[in-house]
Protein backbone atom coordinates (compact mmCIF):
# COMPACT_ATOMS: atom_id res chain seq x y z
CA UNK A 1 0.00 0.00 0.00
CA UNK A 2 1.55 3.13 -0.90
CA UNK A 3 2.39 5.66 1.94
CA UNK A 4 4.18 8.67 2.06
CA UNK A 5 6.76 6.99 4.48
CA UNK A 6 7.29 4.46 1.78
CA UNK A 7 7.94 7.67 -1.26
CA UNK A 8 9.94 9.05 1.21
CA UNK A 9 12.49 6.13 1.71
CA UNK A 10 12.47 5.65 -2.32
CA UNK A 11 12.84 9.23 -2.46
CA UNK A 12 15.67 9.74 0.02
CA UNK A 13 17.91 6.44 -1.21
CA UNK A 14 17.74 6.86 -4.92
CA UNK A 15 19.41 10.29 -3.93
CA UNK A 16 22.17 8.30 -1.89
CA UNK A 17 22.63 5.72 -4.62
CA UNK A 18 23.04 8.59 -6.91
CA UNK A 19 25.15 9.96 -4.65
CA UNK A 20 27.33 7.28 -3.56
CA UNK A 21 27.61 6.06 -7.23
CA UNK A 22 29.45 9.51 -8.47
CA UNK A 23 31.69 8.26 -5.39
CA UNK A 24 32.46 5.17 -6.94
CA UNK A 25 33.28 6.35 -10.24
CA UNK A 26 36.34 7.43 -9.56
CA UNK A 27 37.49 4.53 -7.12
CA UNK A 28 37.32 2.28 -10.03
CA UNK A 29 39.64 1.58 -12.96
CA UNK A 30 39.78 4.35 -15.74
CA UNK A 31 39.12 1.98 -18.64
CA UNK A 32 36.09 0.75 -16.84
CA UNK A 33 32.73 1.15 -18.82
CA UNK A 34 30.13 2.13 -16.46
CA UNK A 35 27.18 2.26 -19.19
CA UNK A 36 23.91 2.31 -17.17
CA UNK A 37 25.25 2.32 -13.79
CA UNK A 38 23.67 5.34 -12.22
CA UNK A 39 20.19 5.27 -13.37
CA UNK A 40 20.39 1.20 -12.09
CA UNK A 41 21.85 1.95 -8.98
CA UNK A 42 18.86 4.94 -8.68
CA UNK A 43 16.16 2.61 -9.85
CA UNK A 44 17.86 0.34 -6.91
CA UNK A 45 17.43 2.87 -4.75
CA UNK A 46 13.76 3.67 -5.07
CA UNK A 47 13.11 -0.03 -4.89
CA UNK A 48 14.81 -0.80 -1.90
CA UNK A 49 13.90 2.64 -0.15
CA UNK A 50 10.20 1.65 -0.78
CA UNK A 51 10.56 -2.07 -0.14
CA UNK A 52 12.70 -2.30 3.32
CA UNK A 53 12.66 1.23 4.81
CA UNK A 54 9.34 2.68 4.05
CA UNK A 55 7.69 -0.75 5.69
CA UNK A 56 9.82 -0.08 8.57
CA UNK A 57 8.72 3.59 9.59
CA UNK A 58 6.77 5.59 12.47
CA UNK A 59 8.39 3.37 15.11
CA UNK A 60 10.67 6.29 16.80
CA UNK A 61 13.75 8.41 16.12
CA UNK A 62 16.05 5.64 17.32
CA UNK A 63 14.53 2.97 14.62
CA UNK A 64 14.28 5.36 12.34
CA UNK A 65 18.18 5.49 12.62
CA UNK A 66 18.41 2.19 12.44
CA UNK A 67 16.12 1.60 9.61
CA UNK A 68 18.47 4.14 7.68
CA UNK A 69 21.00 2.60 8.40
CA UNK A 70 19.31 -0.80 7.33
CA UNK A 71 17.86 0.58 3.81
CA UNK A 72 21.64 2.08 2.98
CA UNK A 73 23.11 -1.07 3.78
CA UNK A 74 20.82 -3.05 1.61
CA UNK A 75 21.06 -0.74 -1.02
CA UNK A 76 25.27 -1.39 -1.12
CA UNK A 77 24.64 -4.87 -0.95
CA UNK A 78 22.12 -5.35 -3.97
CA UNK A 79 24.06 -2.69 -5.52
CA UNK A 80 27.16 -4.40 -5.53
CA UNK A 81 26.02 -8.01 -6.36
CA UNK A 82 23.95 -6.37 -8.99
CA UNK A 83 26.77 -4.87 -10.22
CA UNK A 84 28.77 -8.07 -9.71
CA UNK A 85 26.38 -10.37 -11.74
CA UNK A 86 26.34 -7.74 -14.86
CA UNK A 87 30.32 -8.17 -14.79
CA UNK A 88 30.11 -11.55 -14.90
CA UNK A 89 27.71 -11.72 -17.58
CA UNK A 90 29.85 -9.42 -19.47
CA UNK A 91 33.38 -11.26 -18.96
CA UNK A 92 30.31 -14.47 -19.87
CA UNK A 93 29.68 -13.35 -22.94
CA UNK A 94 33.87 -12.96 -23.60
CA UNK A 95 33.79 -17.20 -23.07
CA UNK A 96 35.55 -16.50 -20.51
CA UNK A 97 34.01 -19.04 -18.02
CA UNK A 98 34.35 -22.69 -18.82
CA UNK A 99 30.84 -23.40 -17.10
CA UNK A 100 28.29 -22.24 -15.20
CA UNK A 101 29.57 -22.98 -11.99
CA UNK A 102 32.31 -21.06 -12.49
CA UNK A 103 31.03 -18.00 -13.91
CA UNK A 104 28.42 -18.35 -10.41
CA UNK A 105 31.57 -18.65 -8.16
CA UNK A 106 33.26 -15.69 -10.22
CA UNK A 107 30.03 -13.30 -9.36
CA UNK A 108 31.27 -13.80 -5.61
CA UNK A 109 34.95 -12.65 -6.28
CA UNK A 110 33.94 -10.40 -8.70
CA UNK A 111 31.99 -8.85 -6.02
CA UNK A 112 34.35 -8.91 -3.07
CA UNK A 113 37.00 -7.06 -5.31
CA UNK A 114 34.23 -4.82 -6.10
CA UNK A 115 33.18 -4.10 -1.94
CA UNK A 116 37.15 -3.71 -1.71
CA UNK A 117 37.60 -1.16 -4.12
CA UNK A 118 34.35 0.91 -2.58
CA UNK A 119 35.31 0.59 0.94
CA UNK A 120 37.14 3.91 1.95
CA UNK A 121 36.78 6.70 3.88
CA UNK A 122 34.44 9.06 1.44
CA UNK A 123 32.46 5.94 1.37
CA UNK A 124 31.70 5.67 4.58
CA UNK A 125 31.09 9.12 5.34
CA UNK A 126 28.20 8.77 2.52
CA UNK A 127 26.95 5.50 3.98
CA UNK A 128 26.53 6.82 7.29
CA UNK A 129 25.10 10.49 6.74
CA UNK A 130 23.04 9.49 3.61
CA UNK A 131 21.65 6.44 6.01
CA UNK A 132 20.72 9.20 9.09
CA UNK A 133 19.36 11.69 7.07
CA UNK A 134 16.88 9.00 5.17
CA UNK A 135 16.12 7.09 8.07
CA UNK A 136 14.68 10.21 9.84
CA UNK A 137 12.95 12.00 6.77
CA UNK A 138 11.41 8.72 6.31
CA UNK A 139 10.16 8.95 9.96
CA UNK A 140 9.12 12.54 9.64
CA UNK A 141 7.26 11.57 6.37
CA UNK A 142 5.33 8.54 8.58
CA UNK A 143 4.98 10.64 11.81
CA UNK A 144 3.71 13.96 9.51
CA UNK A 145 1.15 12.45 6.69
CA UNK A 146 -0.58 9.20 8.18
């Protein structure tokens, strides 16, 4: 059922995927191809922010921290297996992979380099601000228009 809690989460983290995406960017290899990987990550965004953190909301200031930090942390984990499995589909495609197992087993690596690469300071920063600030809009939003 849509709420305004719930267009407030998707609201609030398809601006810090957006945001923590033009982080990224730059982290990563310069002959890296990043094709549709902001308006995926945003789409991402308003799915998850609607999905686990609007649910979640009108349960206090504290949750609503929590539930921030919840929805951001979601939203790096699909993002980066999401990203993961389209690099693996693309080195796929190369016949790189001998089967399917190991192009599945690959996805996991490929993602771990991928978490490795992302995890630094600015990162962080983003994570943990971008997760406060949604976590209580989203509360406000729940608390304000019932």
């Amino acid at each position: 059922m849509p709420t305004a809690a719930r267009l407030m989460g998707a609201m609030c983290l398809a601006v810090v995927a957006y945001a923590m995406s033009l982080i990224v960017i730059p982290l990563m290899p310069e002959s890296t191809d990043f094709g549709n990987f902001i308006p995926i990550n945003i789409i991402l965004g308003l799915f998850v922010g609607w999905i686990v953190m609007g649910r979640r909301a009108g349960r206090g200031t504290t949750a609503a921290i929590n539930n921030g930090l919840t929805g951001v942390f979601v939203l790096l984990l699909w993002g980066v297996g999401l990203q993961a499995v389209n690099e693996m589909i693309r080195l796929a495609m190369r016949n790189r992979y001998d089967g399917p197992f190991e192009a599945i087993v690959d996805t996991f690596k490929i993602g771990a380099e991928f978490a490795w690469i992302i995890a630094t300071v600015p990162m962080g920063i983003a994570f943990l601000v971008g997760a406060v600030i949604s976590g209580l809009l989203t509360e406000y939003a729940s608390t304000r228009w019932r």
